[in-house]
PDB file of N, CA and C in Angstrom:
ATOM      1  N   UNK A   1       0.827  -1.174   0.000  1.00  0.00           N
ATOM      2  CA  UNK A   1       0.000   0.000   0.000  1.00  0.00           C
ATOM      3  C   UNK A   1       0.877   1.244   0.000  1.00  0.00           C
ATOM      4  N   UNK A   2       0.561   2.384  -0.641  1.00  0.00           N
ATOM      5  CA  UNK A   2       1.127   3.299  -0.801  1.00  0.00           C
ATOM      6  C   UNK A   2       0.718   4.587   0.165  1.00  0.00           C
ATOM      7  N   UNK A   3       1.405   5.461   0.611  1.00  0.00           N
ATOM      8  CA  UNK A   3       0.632   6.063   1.605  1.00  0.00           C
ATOM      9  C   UNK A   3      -0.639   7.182   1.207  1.00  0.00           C
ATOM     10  N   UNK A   4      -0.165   7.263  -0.269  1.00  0.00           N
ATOM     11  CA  UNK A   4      -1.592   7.448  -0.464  1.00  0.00           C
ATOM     12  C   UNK A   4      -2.698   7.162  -0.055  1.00  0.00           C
ATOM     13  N   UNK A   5      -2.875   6.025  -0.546  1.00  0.00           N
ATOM     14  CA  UNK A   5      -3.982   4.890   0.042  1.00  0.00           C
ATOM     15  C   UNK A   5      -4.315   4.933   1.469  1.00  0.00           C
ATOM     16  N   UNK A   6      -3.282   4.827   2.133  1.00  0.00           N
ATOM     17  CA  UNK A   6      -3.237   4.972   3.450  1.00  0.00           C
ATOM     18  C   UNK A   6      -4.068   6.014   3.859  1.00  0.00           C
ATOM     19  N   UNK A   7      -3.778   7.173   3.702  1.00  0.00           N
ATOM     20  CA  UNK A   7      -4.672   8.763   3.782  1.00  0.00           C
ATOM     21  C   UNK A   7      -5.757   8.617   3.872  1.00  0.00           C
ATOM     22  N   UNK A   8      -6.109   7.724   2.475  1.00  0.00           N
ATOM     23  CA  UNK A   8      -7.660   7.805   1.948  1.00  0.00           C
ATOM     24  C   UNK A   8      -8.449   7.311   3.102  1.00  0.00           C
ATOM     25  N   UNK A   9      -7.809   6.029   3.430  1.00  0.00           N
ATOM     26  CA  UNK A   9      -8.533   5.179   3.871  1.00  0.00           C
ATOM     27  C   UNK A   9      -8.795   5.510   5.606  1.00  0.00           C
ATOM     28  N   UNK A  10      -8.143   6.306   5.865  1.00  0.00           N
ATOM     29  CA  UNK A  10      -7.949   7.057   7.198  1.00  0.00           C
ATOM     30  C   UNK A  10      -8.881   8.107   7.309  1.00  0.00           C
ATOM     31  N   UNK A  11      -9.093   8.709   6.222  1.00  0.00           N
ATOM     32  CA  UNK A  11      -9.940  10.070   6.010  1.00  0.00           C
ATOM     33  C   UNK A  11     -10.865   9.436   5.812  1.00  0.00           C
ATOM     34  N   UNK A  12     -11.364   8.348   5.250  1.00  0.00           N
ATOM     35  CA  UNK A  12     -12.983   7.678   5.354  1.00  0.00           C
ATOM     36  C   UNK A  12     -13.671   7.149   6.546  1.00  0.00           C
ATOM     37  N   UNK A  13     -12.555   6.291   7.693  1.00  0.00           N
ATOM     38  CA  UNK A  13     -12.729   5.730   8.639  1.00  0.00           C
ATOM     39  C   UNK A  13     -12.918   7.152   9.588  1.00  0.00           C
ATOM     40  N   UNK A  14     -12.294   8.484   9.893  1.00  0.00           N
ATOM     41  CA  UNK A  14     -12.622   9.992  10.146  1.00  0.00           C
ATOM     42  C   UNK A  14     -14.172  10.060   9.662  1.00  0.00           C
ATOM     43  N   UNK A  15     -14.853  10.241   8.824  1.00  0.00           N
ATOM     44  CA  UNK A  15     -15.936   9.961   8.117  1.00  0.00           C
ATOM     45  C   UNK A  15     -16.885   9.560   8.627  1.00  0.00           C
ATOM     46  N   UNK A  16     -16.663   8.156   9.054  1.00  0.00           N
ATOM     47  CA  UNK A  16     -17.364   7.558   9.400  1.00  0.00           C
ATOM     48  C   UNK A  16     -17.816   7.103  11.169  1.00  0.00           C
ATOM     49  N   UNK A  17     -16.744   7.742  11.661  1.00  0.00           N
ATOM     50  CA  UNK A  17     -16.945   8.287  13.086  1.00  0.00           C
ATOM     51  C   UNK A  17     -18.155   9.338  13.151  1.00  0.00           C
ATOM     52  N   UNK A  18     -18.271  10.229  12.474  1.00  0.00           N
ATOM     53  CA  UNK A  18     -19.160  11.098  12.155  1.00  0.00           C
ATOM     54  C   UNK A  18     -20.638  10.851  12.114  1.00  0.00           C
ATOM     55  N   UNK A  19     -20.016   9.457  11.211  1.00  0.00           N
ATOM     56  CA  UNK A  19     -21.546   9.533  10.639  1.00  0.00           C
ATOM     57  C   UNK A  19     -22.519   7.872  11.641  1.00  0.00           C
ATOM     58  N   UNK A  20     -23.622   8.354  11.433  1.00  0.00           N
ATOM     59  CA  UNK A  20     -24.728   7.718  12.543  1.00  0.00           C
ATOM     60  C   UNK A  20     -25.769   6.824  11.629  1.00  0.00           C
ATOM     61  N   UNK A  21     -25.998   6.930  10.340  1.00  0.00           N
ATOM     62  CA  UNK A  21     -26.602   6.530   9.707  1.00  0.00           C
ATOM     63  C   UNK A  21     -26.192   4.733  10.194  1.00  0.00           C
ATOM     64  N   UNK A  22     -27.804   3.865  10.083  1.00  0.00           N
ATOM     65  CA  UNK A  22     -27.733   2.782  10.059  1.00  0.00           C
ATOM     66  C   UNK A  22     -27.361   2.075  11.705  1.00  0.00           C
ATOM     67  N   UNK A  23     -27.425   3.156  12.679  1.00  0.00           N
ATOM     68  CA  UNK A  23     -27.037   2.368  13.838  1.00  0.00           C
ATOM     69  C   UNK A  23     -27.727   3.200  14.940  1.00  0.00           C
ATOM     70  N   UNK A  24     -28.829   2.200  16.254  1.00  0.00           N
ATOM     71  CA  UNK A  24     -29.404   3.183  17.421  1.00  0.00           C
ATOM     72  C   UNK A  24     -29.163   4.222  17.759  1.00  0.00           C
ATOM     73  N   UNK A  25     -27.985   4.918  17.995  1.00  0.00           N
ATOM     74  CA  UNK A  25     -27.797   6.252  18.551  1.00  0.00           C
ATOM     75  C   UNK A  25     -28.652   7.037  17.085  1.00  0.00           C
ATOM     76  N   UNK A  26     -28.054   7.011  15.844  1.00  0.00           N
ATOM     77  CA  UNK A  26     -28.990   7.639  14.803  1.00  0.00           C
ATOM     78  C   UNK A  26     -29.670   7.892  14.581  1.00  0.00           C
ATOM     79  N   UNK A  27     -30.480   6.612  14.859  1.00  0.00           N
ATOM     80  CA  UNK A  27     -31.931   6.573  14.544  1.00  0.00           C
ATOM     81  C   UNK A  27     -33.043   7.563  16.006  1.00  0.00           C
ATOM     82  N   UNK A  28     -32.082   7.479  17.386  1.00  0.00           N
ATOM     83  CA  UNK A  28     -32.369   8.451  18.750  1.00  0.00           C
ATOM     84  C   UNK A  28     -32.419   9.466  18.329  1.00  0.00           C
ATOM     85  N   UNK A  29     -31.364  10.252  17.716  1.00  0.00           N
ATOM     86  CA  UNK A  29     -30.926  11.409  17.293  1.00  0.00           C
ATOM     87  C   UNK A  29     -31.978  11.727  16.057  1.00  0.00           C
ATOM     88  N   UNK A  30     -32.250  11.094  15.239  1.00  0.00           N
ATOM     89  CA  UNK A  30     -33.709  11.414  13.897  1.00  0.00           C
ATOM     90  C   UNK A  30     -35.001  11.492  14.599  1.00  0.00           C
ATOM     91  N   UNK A  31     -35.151  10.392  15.396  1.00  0.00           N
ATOM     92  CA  UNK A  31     -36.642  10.634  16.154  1.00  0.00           C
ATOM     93  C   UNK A  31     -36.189  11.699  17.185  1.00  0.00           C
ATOM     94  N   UNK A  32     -35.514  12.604  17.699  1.00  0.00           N
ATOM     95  CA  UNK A  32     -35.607  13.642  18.669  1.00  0.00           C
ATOM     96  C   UNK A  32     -35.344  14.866  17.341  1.00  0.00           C
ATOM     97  N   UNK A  33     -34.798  14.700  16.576  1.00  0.00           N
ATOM     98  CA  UNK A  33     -34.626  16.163  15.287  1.00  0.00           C
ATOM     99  C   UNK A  33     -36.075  16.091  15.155  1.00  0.00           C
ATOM    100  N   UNK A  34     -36.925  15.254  14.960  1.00  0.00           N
ATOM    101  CA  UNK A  34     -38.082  15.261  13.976  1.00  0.00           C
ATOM    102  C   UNK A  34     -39.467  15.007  14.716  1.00  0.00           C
ATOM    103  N   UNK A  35     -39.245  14.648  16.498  1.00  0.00           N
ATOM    104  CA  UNK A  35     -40.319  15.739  17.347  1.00  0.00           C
ATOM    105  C   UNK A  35     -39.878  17.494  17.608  1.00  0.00           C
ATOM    106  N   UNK A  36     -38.508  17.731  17.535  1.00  0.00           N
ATOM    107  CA  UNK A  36     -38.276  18.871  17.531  1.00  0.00           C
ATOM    108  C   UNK A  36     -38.694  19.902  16.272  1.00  0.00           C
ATOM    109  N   UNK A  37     -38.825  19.460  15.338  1.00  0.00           N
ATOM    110  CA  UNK A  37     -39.576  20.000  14.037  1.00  0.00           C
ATOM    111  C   UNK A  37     -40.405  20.123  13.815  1.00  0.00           C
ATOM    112  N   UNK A  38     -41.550  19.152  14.544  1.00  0.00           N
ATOM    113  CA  UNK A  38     -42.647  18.807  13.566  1.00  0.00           C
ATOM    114  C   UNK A  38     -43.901  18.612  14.794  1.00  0.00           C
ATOM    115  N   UNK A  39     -43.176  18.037  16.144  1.00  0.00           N
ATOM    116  CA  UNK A  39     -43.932  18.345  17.154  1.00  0.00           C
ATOM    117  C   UNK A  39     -43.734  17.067  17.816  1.00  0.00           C
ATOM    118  N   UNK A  40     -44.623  16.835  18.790  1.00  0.00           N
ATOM    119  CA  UNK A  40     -44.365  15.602  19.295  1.00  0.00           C
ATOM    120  C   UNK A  40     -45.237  14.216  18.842  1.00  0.00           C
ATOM    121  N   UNK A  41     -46.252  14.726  18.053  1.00  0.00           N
ATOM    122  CA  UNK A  41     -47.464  13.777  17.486  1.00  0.00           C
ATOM    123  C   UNK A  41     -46.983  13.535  16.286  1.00  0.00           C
ATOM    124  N   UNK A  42     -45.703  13.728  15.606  1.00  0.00           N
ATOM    125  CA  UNK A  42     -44.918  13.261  14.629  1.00  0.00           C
ATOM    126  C   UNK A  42     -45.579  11.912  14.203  1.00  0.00           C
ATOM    127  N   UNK A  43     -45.311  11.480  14.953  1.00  0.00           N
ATOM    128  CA  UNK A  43     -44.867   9.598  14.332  1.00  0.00           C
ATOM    129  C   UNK A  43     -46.279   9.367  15.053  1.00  0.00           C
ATOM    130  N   UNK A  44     -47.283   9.877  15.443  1.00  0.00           N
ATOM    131  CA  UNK A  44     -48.958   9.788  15.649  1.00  0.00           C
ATOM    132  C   UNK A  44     -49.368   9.914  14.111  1.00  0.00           C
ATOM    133  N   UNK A  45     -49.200  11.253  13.324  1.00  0.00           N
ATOM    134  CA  UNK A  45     -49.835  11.755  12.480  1.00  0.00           C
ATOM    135  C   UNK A  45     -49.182  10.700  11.159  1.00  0.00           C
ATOM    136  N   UNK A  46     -48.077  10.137  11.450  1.00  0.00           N
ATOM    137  CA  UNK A  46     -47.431   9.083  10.157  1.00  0.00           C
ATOM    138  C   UNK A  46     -47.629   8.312   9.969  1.00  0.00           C
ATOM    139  N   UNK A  47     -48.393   7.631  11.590  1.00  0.00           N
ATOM    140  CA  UNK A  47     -48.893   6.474  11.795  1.00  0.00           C
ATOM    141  C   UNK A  47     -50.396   6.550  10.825  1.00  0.00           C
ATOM    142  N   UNK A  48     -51.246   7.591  11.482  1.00  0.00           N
ATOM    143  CA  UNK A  48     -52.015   7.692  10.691  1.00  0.00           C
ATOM    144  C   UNK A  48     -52.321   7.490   9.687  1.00  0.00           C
ATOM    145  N   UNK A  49     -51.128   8.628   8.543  1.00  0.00           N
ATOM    146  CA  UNK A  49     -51.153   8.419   7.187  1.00  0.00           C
ATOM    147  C   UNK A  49     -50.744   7.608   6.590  1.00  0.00           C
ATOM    148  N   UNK A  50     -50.112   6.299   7.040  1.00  0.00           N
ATOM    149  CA  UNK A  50     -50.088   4.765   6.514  1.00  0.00           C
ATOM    150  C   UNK A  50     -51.033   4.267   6.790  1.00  0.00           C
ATOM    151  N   UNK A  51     -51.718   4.280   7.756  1.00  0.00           N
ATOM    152  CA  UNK A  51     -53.336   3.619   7.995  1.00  0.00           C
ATOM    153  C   UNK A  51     -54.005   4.081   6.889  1.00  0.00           C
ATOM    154  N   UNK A  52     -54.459   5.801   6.497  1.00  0.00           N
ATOM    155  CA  UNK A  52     -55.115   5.775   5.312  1.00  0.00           C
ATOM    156  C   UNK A  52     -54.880   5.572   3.872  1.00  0.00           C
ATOM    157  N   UNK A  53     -53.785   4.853   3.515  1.00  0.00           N
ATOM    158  CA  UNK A  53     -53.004   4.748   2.472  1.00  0.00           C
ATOM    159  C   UNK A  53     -54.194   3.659   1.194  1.00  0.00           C
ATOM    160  N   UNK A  54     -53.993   3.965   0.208  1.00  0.00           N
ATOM    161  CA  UNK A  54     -54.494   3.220  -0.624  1.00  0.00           C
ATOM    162  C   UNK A  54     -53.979   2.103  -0.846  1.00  0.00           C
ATOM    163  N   UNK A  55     -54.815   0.925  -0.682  1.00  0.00           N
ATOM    164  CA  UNK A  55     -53.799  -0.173  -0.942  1.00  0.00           C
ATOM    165  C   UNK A  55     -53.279  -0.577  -3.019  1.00  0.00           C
ATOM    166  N   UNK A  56     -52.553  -0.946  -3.357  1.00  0.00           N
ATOM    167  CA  UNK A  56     -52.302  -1.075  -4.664  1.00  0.00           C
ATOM    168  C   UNK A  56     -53.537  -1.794  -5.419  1.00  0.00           C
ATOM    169  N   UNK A  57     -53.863  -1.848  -6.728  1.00  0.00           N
ATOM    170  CA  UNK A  57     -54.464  -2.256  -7.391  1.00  0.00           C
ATOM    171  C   UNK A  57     -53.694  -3.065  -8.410  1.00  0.00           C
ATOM    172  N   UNK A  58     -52.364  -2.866  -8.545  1.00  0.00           N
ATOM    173  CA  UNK A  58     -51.677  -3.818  -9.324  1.00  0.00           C
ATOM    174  C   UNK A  58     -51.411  -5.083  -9.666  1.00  0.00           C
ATOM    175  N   UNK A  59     -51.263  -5.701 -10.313  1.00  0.00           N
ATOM    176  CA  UNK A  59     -50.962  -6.994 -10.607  1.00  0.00           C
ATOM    177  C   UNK A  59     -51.531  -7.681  -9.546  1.00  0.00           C
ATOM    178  N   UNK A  60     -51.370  -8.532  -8.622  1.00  0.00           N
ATOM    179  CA  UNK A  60     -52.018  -9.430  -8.019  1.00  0.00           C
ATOM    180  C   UNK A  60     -52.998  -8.726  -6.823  1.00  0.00           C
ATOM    181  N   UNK A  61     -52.507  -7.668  -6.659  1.00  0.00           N
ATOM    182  CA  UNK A  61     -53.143  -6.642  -5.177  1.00  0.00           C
ATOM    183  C   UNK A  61     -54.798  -6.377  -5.686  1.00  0.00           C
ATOM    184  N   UNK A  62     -54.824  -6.555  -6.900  1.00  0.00           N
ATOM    185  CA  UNK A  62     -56.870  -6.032  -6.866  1.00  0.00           C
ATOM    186  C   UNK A  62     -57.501  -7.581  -6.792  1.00  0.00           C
ATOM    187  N   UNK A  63     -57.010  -8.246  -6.721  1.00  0.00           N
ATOM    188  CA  UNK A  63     -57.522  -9.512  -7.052  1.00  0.00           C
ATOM    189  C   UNK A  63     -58.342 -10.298  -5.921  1.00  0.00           C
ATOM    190  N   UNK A  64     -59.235 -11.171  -6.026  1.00  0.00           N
ATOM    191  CA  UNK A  64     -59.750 -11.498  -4.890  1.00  0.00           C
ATOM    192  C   UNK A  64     -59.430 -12.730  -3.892  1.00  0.00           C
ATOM    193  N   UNK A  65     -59.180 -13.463  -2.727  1.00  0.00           N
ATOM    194  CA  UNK A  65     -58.198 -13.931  -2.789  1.00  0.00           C
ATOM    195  C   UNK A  65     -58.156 -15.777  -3.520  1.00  0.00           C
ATOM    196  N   UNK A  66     -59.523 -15.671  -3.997  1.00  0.00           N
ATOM    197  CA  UNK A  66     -59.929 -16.993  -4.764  1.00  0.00           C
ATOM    198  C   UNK A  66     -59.284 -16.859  -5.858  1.00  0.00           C
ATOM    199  N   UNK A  67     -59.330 -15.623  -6.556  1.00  0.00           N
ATOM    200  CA  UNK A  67     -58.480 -15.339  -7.892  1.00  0.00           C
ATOM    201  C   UNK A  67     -57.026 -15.368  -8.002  1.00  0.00           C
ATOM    202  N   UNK A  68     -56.195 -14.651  -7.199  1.00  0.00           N
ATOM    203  CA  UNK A  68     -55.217 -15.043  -6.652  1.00  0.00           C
ATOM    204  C   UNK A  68     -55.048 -16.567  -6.194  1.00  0.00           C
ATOM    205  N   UNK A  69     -55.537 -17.458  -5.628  1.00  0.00           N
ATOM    206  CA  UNK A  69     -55.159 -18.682  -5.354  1.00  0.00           C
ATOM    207  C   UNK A  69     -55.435 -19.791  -6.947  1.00  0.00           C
ATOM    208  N   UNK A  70     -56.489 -19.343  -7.679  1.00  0.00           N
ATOM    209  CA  UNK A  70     -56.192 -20.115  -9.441  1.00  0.00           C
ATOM    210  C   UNK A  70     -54.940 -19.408 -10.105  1.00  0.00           C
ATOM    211  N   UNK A  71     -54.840 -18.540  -9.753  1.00  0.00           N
ATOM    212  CA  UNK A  71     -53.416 -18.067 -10.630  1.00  0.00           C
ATOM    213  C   UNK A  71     -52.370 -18.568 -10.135  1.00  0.00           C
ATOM    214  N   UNK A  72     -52.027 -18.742  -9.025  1.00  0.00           N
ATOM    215  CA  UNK A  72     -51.261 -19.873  -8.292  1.00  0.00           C
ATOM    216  C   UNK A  72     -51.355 -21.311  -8.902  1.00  0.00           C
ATOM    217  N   UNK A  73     -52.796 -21.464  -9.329  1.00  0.00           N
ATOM    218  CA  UNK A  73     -52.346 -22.902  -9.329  1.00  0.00           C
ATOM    219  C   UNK A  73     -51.593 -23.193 -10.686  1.00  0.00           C
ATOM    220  N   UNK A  74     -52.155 -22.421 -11.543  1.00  0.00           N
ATOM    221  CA  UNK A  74     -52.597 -22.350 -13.111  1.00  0.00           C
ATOM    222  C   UNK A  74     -50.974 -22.522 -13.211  1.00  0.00           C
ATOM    223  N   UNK A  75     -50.508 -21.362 -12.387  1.00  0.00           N
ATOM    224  CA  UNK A  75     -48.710 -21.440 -12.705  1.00  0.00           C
ATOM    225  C   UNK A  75     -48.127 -22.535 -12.026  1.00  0.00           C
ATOM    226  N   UNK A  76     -48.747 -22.976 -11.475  1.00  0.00           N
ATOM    227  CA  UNK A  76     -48.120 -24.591 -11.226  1.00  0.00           C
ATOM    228  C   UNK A  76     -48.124 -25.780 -11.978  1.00  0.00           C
ATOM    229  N   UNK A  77     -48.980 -25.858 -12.732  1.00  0.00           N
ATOM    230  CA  UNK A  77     -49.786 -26.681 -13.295  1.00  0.00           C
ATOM    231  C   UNK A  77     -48.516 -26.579 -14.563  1.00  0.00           C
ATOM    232  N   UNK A  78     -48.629 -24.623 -15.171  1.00  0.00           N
ATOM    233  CA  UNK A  78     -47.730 -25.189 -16.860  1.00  0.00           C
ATOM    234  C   UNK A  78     -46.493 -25.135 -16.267  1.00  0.00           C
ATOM    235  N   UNK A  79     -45.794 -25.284 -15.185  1.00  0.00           N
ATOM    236  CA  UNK A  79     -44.138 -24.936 -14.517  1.00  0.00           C
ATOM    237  C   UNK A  79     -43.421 -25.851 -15.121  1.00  0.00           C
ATOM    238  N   UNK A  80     -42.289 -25.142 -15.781  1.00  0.00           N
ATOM    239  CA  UNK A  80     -41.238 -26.054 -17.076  1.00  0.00           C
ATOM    240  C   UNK A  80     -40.436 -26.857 -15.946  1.00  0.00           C
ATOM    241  N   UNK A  81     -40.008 -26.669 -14.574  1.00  0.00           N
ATOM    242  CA  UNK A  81     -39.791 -28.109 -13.824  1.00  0.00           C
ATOM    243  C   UNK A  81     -40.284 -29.543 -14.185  1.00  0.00           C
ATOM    244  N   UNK A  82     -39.277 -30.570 -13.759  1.00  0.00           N
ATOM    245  CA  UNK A  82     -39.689 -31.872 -13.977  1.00  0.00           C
ATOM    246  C   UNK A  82     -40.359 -32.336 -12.555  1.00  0.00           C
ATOM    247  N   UNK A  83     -40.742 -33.565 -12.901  1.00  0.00           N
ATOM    248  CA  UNK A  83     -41.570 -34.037 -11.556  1.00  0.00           C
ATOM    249  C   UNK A  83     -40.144 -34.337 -10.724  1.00  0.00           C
ATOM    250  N   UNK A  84     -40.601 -34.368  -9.512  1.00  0.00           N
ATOM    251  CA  UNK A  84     -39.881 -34.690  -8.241  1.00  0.00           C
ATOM    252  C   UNK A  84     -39.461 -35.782  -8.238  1.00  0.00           C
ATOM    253  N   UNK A  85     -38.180 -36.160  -8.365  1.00  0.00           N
ATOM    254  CA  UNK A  85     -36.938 -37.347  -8.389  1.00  0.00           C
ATOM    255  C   UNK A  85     -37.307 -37.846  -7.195  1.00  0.00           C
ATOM    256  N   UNK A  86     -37.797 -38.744  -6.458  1.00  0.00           N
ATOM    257  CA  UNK A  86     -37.817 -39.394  -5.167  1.00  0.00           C
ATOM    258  C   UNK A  86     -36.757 -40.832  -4.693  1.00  0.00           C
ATOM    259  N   UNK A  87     -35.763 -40.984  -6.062  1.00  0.00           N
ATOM    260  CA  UNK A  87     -34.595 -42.036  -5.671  1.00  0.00           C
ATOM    261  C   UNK A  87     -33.759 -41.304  -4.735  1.00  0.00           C
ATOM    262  N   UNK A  88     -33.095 -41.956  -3.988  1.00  0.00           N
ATOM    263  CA  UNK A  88     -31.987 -41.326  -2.632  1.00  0.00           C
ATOM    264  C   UNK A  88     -30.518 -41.776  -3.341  1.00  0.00           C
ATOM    265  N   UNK A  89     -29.677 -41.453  -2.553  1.00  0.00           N
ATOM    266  CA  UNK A  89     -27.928 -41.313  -2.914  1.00  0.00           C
ATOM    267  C   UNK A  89     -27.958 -43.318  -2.861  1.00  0.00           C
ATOM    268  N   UNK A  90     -27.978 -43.536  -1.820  1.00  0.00           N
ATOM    269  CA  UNK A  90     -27.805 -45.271  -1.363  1.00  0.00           C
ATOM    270  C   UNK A  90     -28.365 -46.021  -2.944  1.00  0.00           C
ATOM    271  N   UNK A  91     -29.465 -45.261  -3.223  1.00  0.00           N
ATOM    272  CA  UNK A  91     -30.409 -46.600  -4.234  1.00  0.00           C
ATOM    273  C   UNK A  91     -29.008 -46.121  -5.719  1.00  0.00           C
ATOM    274  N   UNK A  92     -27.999 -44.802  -5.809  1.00  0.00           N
ATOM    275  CA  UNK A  92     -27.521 -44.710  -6.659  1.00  0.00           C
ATOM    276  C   UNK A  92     -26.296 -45.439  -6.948  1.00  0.00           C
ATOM    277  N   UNK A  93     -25.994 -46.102  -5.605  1.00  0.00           N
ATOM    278  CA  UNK A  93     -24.659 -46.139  -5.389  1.00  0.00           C
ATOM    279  C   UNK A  93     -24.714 -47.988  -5.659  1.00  0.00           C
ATOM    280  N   UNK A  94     -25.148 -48.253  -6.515  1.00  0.00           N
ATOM    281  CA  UNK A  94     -25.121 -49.885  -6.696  1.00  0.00           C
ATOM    282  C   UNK A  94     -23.842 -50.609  -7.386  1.00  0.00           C
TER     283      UNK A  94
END
């Protein structure tokens, strides 16, 4: 390694002392920035607005769940797999 390298890699690990992202103290420090901003019913009012959320209509999400369970099967039924090998290692080894 060249001490270049060395630098770099010193000045990232510096960096990353800094930084909080991805670990408890962080996530302490985001939920106290963001009752301090926004109030203390923050994460009341977010809660909320995932409760009223629309659920998707896409691809399998509008479907009912009988409809969803034939489309399941249907794709089982044409699946380019072969049937299930049920010989063991012992019956190979003759």
């Amino acid at each position: 390694m060249t001490w270049k390298t060395i630098s770099a890699i010193m000045a990232i690990s510096k960096r990353k002392e800094n930084n909080l992202s991805g670990t408890k103290a962080g996530a302490a420090k985001a939920a106290k920035t963001m009752v301090e901003r926004y109030g203390a019913d923050f994460y009341k009012n977010m809660g909320r607005a995932g409760g009223r959320a629309k659920v998707s209509t896409k691809g399998f999400g509008g479907m009912t769940p009988e409809k969803r369970r034939a489309a399941g099967q249907k794709g089982g039924t044409i699946s380019r797999r072969g049937p299930v090998r049920k010989e063991t290692y012992a019956e190979n080894q003759d």
